[in-house]
Protein backbone atom coordinates (compact mmCIF):
# COMPACT_ATOMS: atom_id res chain seq x y z
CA UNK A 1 -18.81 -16.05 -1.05
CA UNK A 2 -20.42 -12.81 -3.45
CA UNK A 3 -18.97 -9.49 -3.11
CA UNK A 4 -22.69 -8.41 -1.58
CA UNK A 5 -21.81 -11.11 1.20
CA UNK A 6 -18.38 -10.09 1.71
CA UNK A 7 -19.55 -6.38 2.17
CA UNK A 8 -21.54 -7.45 3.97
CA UNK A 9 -19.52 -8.19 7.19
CA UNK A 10 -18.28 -6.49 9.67
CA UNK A 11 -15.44 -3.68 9.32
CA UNK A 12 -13.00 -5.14 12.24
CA UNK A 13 -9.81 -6.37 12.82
CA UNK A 14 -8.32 -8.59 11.71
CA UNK A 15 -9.35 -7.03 8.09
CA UNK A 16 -10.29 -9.40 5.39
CA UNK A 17 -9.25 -9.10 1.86
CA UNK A 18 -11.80 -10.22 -1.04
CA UNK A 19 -9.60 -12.32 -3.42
CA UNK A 20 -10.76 -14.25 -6.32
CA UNK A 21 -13.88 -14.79 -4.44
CA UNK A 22 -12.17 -16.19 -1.24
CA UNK A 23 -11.88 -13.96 2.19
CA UNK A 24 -8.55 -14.02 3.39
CA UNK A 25 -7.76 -12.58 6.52
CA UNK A 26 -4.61 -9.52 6.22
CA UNK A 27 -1.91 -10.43 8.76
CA UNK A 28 -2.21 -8.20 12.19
CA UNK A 29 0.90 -5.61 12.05
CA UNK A 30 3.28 -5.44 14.57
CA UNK A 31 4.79 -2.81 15.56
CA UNK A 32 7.29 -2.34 13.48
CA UNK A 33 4.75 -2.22 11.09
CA UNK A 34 2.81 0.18 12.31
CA UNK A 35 5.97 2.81 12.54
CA UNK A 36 6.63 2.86 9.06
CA UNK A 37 3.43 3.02 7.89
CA UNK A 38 2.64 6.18 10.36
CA UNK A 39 6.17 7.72 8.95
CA UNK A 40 5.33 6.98 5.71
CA UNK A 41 1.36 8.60 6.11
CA UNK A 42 3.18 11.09 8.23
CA UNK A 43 5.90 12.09 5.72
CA UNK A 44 3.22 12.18 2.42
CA UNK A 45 1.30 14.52 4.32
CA UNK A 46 3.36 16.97 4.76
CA UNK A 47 3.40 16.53 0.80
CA UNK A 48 -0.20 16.37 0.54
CA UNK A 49 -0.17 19.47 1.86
CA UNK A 50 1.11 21.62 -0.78
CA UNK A 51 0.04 19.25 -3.81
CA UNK A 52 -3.00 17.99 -2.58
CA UNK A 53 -4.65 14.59 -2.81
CA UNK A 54 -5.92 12.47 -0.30
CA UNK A 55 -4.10 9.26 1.84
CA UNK A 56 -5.43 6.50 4.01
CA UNK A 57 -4.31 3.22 6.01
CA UNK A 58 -6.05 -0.04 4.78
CA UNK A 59 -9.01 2.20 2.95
CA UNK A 60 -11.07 -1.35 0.78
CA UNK A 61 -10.35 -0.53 -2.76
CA UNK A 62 -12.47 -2.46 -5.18
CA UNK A 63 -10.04 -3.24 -8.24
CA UNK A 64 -10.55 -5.61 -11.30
CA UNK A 65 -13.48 -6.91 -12.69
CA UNK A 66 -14.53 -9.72 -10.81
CA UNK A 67 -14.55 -7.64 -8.12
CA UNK A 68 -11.68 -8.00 -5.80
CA UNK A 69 -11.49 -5.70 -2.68
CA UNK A 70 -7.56 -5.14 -1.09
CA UNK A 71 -6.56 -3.31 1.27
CA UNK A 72 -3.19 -2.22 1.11
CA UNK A 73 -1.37 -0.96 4.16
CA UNK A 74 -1.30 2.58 2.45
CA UNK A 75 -3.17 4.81 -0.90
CA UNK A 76 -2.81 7.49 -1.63
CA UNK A 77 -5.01 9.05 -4.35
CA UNK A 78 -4.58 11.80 -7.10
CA UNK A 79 -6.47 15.51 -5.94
CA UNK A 80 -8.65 15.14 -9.19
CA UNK A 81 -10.03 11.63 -8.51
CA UNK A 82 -13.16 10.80 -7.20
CA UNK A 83 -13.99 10.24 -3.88
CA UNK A 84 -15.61 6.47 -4.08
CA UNK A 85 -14.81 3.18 -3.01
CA UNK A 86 -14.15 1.81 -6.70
CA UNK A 87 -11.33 4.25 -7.40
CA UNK A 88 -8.25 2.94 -7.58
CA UNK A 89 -5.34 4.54 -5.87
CA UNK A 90 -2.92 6.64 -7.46
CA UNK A 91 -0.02 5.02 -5.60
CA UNK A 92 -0.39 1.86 -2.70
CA UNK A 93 2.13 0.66 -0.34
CA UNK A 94 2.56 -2.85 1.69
CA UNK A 95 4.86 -3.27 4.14
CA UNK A 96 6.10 -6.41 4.91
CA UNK A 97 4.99 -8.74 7.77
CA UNK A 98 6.89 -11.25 9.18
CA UNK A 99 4.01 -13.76 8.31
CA UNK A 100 4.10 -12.64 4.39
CA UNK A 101 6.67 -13.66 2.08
CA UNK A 102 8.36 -11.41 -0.53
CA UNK A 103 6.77 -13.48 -3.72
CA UNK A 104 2.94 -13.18 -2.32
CA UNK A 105 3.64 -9.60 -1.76
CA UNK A 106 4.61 -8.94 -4.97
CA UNK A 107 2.12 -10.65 -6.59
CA UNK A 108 -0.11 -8.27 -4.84
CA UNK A 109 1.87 -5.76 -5.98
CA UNK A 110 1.41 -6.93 -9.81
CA UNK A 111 -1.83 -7.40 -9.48
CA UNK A 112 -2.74 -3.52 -8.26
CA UNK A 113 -0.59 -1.92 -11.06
CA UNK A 114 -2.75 -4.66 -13.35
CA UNK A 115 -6.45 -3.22 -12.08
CA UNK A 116 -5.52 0.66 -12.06
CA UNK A 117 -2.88 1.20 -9.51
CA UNK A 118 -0.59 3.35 -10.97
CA UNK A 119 2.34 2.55 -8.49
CA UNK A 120 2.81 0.36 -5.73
CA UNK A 121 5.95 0.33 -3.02
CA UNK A 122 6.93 -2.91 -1.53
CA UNK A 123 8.50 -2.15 1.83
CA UNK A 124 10.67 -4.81 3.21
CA UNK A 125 11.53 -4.05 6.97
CA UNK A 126 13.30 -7.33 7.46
CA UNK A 127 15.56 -6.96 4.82
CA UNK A 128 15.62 -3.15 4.91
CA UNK A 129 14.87 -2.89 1.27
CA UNK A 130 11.68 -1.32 -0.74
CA UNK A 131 10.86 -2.49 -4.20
CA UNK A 132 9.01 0.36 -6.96
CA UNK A 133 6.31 -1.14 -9.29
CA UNK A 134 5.65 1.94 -11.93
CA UNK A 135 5.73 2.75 -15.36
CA UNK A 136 5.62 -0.13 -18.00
CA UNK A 137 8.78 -2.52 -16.09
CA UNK A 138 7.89 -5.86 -16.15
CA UNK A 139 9.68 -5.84 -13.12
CA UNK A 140 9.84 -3.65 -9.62
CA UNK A 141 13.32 -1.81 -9.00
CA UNK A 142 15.50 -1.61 -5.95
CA UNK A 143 14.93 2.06 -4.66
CA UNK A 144 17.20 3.78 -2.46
CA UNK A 145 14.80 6.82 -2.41
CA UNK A 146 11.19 6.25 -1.90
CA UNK A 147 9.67 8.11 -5.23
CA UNK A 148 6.46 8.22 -7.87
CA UNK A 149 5.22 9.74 -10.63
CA UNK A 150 2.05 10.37 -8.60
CA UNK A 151 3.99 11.88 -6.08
CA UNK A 152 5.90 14.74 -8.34
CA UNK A 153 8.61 16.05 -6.45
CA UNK A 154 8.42 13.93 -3.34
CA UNK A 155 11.42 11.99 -2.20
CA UNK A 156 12.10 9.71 0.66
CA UNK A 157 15.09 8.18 1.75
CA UNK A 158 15.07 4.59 2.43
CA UNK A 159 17.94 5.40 5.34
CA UNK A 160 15.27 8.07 6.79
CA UNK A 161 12.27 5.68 7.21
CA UNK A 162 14.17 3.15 8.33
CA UNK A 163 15.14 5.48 10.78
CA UNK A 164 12.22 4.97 13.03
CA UNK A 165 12.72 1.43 13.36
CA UNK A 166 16.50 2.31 14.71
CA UNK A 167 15.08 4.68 17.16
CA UNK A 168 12.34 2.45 18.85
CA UNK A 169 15.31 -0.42 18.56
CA UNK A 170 17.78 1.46 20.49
């Protein structure tokens, strides 16, 4: 399939990624799912708010040259950037499915930061965990606190998100 043809289709669920030049369909969230990202969108802006910028769930960003067109569950972009569907975000987020295994999410991962991204979380709600891809690692680090460089000043503890998940458990 072209990128024209891909466009093309319709914008419904279940969303479809543009990869390589292959559609593959994103996994449907489950609840779960859909709680942290809201805390998360929720939570950045309040940020947003006094540091401006601009956030959205599963916005199409075209990235690399080919093109490729991800979603991720979460971007966030920079106040000075412009407005267009081939900016890249500042900083994107996936959260974990229960379909999606760590090593294909963090391949995603790699290959944002690779076409622009300047920092991508990896959210693990299974295993409670979030991964940090920023700055020139190689690899992502363990974070306790949920930070970025394109987030100056804006902290968020891994106990805290998490803390929505406890609440619609209990």
């Amino acid at each position: 399939m072209t990128p024209e043809e891909y466009l093309a289709l319709p914008e419904e669920k279940p969303y479809l990624e543009y990869v390589d030049g292959i559609v593959v369909q994103k996994p449907m969230p489950n609840l779960s799912h859909g709680e942290l990202v809201a805390e998360l969108i929720y939570r950045i802006k309040i940020w947003i708010e006094h540091n401006g910028g601009r956030i959205g769930s599963e916005v199409r960003a075209r990235l690399g040259d080919l093109p490729n067109f991800r979603l991720p569950d979460l971007s966030y972009w920079k106040p000075q950037l412009p407005r267009d569907d081939d900016t890249p975000p500042s900083l994107a987020v996936e959260v974990r499915s229960r379909s999606q295994t760590m090593a294909e999410l963090r391949r995603k991962c790699e290959f944002l930061r690779s076409t622009g991204v300047e920092a991508c979380w990896l959210i693990d709600p299974i295993a409670r965990t979030a991964e940090i891809y920023e700055g020139r690692r190689k690899t992502p680090r363990l974070a306790d606190v949920l930070t970025a460089e394109a987030l100056p000043g804006f902290e968020l503890a891994l106990s805290d998100l998490f803390a929505v998940l406890a609440d619609s458990e209990g």
